[in-house]
Each structure stands twice: as structure tokens, then as C-alpha cells.
PDB file of N, CA and C in Angstrom:
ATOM      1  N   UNK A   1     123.060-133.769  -8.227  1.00  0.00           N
ATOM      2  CA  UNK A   1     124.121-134.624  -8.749  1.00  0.00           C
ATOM      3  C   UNK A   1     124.591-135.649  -7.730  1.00  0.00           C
ATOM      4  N   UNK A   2     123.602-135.348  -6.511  1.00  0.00           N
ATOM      5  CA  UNK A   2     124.471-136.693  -6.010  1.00  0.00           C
ATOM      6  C   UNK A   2     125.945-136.735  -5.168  1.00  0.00           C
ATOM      7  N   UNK A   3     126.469-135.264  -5.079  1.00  0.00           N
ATOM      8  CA  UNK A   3     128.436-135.283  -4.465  1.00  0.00           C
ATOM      9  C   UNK A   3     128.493-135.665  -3.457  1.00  0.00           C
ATOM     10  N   UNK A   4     129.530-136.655  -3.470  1.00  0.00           N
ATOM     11  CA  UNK A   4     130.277-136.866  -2.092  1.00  0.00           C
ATOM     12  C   UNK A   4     130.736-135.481  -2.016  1.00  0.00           C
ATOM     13  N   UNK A   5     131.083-136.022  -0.222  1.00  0.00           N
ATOM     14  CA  UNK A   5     131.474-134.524   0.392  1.00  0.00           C
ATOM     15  C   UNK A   5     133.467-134.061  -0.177  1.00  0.00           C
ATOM     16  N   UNK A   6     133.590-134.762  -0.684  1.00  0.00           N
ATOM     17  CA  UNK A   6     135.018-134.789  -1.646  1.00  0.00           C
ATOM     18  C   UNK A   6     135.521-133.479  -2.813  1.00  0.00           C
ATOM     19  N   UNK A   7     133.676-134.483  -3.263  1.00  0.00           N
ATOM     20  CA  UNK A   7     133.739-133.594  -4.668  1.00  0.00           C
ATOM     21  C   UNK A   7     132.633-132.121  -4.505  1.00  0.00           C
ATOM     22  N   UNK A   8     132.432-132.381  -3.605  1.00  0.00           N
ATOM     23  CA  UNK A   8     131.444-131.030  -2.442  1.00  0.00           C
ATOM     24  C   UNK A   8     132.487-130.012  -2.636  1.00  0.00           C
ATOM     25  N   UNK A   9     133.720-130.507  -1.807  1.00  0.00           N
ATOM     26  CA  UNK A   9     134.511-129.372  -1.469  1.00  0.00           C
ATOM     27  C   UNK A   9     135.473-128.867  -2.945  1.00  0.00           C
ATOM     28  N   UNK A  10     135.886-130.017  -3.614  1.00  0.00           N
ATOM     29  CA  UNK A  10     136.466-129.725  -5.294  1.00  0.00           C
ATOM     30  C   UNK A  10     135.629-129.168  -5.666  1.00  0.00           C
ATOM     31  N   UNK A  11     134.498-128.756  -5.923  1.00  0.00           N
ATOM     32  CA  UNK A  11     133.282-127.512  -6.284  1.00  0.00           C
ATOM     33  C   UNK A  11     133.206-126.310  -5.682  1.00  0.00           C
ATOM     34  N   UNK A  12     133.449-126.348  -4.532  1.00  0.00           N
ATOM     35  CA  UNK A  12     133.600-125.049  -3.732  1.00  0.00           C
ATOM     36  C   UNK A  12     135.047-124.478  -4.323  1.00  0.00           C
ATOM     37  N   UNK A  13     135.878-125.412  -4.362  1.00  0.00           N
ATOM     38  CA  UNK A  13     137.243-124.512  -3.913  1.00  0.00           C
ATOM     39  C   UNK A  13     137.336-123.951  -5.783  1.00  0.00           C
ATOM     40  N   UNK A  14     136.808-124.566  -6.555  1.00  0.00           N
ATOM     41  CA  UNK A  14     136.980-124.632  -8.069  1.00  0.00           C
ATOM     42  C   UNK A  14     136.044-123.067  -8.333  1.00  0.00           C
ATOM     43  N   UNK A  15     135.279-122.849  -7.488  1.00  0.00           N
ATOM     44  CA  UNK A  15     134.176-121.718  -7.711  1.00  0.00           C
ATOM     45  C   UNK A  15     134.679-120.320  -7.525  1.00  0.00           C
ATOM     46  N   UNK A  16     135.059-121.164  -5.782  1.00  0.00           N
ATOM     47  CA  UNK A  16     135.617-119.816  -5.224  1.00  0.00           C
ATOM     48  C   UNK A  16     136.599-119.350  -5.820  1.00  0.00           C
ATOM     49  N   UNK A  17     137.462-119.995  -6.195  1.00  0.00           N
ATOM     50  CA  UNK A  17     138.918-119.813  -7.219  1.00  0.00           C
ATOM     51  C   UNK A  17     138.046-118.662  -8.617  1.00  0.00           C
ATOM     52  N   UNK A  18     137.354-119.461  -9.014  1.00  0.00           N
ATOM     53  CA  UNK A  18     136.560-118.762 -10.328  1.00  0.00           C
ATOM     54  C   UNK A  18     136.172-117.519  -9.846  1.00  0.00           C
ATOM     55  N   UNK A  19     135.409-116.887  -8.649  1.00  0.00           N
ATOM     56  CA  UNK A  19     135.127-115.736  -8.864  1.00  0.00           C
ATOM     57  C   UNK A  19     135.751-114.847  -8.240  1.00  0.00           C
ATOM     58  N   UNK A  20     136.658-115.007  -7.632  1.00  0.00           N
ATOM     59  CA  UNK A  20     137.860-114.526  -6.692  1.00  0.00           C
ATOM     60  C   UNK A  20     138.764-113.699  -8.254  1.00  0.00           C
ATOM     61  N   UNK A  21     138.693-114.672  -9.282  1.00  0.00           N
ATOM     62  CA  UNK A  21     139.449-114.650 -10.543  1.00  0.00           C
ATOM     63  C   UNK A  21     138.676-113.485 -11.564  1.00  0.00           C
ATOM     64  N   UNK A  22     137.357-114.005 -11.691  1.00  0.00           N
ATOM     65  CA  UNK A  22     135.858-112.947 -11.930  1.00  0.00           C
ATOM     66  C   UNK A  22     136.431-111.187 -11.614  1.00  0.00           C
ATOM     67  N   UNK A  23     136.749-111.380 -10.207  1.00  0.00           N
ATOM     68  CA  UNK A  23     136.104-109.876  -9.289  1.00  0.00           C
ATOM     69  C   UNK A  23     137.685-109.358 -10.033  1.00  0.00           C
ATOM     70  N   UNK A  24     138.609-109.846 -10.142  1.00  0.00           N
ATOM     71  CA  UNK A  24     140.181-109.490  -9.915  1.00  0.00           C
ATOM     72  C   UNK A  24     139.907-108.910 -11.746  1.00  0.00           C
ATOM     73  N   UNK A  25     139.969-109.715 -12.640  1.00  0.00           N
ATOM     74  CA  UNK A  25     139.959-108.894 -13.524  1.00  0.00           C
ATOM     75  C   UNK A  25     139.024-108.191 -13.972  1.00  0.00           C
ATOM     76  N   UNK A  26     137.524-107.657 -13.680  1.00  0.00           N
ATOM     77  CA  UNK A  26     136.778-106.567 -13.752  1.00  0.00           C
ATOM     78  C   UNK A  26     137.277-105.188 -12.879  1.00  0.00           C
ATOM     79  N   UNK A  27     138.231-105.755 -11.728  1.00  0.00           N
ATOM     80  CA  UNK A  27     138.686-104.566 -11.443  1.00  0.00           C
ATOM     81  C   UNK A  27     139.526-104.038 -11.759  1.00  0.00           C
ATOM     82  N   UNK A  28     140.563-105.107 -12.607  1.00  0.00           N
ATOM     83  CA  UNK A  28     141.915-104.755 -13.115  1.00  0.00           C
ATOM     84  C   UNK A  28     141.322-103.726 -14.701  1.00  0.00           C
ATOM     85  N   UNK A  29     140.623-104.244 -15.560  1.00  0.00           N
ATOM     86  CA  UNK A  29     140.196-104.191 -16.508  1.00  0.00           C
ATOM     87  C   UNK A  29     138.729-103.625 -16.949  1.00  0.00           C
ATOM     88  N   UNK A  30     138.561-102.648 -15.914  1.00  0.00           N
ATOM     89  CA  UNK A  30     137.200-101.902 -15.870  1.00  0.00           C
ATOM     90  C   UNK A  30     137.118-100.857 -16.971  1.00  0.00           C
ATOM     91  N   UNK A  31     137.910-100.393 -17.881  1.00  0.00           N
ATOM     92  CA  UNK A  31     138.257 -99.547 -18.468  1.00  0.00           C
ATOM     93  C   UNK A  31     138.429-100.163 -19.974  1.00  0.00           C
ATOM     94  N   UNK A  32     138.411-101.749 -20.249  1.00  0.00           N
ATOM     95  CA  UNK A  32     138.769-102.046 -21.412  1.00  0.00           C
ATOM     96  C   UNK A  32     137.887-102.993 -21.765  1.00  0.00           C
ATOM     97  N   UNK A  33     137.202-103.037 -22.159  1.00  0.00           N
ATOM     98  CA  UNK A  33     135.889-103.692 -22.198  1.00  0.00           C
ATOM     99  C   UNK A  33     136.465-105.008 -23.319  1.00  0.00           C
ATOM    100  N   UNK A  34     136.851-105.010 -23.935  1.00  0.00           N
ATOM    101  CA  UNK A  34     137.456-106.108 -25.196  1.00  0.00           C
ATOM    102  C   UNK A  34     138.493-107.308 -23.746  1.00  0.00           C
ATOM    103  N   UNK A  35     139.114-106.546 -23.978  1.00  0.00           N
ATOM    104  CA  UNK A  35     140.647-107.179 -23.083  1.00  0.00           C
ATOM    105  C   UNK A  35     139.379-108.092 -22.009  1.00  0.00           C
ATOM    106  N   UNK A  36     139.008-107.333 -21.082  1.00  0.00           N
ATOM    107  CA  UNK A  36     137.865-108.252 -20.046  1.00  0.00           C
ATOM    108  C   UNK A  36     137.022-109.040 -20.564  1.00  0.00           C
ATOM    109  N   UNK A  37     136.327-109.061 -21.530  1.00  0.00           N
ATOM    110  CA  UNK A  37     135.711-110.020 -22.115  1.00  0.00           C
ATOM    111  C   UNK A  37     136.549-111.235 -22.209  1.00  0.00           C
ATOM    112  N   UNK A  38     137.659-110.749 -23.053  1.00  0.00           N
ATOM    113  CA  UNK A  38     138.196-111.561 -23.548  1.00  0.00           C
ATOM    114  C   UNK A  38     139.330-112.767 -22.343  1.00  0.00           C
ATOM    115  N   UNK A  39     139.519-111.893 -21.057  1.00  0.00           N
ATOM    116  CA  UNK A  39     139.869-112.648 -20.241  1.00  0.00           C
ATOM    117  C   UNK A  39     139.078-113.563 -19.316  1.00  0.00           C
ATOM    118  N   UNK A  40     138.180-112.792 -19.013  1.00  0.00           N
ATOM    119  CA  UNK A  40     136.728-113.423 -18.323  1.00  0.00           C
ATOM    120  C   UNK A  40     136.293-115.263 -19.378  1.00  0.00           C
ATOM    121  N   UNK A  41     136.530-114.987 -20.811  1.00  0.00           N
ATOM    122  CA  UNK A  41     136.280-116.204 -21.586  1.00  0.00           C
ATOM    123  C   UNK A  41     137.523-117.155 -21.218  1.00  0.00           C
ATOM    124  N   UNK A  42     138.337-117.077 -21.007  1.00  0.00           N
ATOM    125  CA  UNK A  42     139.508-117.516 -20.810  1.00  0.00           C
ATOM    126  C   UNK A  42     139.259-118.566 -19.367  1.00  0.00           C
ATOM    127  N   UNK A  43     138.810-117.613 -18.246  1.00  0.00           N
ATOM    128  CA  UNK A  43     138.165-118.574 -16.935  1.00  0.00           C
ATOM    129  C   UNK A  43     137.331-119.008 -17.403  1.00  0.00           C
ATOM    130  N   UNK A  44     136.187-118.911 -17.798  1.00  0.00           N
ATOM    131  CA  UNK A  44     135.489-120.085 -18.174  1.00  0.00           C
ATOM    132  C   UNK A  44     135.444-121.208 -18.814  1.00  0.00           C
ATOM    133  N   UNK A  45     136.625-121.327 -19.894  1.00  0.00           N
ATOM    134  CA  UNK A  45     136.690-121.997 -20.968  1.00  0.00           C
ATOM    135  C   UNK A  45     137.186-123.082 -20.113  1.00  0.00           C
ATOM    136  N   UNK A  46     138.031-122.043 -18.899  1.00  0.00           N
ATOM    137  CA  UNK A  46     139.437-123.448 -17.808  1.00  0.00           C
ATOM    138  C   UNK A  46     138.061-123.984 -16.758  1.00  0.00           C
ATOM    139  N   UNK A  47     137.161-123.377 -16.621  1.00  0.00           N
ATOM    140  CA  UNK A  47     136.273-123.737 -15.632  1.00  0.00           C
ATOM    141  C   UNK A  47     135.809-125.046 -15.969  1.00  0.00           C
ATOM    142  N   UNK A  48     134.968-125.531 -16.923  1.00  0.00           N
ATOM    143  CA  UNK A  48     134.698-126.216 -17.461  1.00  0.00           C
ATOM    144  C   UNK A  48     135.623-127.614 -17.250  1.00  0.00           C
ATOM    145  N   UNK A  49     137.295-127.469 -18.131  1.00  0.00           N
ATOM    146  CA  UNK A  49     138.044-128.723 -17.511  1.00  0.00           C
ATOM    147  C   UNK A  49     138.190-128.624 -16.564  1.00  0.00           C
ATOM    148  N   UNK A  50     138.591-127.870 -15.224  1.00  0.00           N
ATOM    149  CA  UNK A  50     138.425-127.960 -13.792  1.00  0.00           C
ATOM    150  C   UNK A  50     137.543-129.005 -13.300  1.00  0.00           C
ATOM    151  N   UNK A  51     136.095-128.611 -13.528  1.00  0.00           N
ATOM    152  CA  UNK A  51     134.931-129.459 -12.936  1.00  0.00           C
ATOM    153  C   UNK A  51     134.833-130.886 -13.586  1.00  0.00           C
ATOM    154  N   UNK A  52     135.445-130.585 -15.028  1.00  0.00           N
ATOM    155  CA  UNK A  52     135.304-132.123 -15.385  1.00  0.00           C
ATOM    156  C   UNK A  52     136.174-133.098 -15.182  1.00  0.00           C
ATOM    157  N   UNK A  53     137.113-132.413 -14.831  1.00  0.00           N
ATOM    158  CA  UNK A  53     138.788-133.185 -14.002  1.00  0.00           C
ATOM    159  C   UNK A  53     138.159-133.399 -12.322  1.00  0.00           C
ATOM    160  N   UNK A  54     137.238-132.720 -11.747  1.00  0.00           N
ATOM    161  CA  UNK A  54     136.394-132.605 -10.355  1.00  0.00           C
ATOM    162  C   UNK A  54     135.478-133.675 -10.428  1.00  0.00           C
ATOM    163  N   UNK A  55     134.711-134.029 -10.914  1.00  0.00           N
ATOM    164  CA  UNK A  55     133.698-134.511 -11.193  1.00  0.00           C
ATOM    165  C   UNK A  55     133.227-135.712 -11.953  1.00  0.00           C
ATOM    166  N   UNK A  56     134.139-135.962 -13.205  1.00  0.00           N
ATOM    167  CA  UNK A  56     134.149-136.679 -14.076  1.00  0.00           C
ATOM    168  C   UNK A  56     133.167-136.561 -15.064  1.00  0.00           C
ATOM    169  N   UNK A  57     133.162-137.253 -16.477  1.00  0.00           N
ATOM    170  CA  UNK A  57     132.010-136.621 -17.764  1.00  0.00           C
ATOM    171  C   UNK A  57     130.841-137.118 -16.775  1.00  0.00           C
ATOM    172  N   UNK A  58     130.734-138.237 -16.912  1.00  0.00           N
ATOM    173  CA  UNK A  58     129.236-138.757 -16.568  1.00  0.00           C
ATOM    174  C   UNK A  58     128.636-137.456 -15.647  1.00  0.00           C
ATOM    175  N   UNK A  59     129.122-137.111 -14.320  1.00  0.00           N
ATOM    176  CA  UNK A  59     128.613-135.897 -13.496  1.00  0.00           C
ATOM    177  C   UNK A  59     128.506-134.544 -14.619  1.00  0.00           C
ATOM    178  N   UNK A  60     129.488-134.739 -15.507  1.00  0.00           N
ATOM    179  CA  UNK A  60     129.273-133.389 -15.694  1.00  0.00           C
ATOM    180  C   UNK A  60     127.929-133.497 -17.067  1.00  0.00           C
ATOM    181  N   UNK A  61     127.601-134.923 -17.636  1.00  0.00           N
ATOM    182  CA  UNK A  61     126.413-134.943 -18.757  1.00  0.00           C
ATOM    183  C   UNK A  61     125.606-134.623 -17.893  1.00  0.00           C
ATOM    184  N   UNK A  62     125.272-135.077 -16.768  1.00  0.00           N
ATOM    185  CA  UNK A  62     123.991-135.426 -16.103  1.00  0.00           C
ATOM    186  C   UNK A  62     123.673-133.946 -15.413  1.00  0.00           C
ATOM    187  N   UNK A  63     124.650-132.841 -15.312  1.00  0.00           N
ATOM    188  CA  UNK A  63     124.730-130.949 -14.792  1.00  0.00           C
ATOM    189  C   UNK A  63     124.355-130.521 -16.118  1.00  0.00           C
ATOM    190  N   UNK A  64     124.561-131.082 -17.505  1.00  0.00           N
ATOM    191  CA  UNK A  64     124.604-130.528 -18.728  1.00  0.00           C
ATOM    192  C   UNK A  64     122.853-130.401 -19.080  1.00  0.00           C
ATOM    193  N   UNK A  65     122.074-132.259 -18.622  1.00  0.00           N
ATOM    194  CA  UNK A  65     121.149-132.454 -19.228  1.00  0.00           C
ATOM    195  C   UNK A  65     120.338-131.652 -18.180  1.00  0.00           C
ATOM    196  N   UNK A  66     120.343-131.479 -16.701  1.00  0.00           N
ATOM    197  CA  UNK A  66     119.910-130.638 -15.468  1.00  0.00           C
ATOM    198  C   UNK A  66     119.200-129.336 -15.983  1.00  0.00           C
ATOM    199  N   UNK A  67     120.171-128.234 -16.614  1.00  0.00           N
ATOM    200  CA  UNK A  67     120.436-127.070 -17.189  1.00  0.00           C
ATOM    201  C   UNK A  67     119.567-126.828 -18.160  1.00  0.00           C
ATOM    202  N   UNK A  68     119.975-128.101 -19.285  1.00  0.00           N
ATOM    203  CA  UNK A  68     118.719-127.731 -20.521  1.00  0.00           C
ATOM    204  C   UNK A  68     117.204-127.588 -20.046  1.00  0.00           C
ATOM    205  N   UNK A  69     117.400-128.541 -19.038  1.00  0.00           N
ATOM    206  CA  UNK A  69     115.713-128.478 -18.891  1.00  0.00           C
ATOM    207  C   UNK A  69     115.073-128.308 -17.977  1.00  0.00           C
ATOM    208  N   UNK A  70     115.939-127.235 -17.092  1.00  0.00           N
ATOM    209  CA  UNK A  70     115.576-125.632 -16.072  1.00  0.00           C
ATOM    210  C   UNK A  70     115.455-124.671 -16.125  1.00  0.00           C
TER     211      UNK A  70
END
């Protein structure tokens, strides 16, 4: 994609945030399998506007079209 070292580090810190978030509720919620799903969808859904508020659409079509065809 091309990042400046800007949007280098808005990727890191957006990730690390994400699985820091990941580890916290599988451990909170190891026992309830619905509830964790259902929170785990919740970070991702925010992940998504994160990176695209990080990044902007154009970066994020050009990670979209990357993906399909890897």
C-alpha cells in the first residue's frame, strides 16, 4: 500500500489496540461462547472505520482489491 511512516504507525497502534482488545475478551468470556462472538464482531465491525479514518477509502479499496486476489 505504499504507507508513509504516519500511517505506518496509525496501523500499528490501531492493531495493537485490536488485539490487546481480542486477548481481553476471550479471557473475560471463555465460558460464553455467544456473548464472545458476539463481542469479538463488535471490534471488528470498529476496526474497519478505524483504518478507514487511518488510511482513507482509496488505501483501504486498493487492501480490499490486494485480499481478493491472495
Amino acid at each position: 500500500l505504499s504507507l508513509d511512516e504516519e500511517q505506518k504507525m496509525k496501523v500499528y497502534k490501531i492493531q495493537l489496540n485490536r488485539f490487546q482488545e481480542v486477548a481481553s475478551i476471550r479471557k473475560e468470556y471463555n465460558d460464553d461462547t455467544q456473548i464472545r462472538k458476539d463481542e469479538l464482531r463488535k471490534v471488528f465491525n470498529r476496526l474497519y472505520g478505524k483504518l478507514t479514518n487511518a488510511l482513507g477509502k482509496e488505501k483501504m479499496q486498493q487492501w480490499a482489491e490486494y485480499k481478493q486476489y491472495n
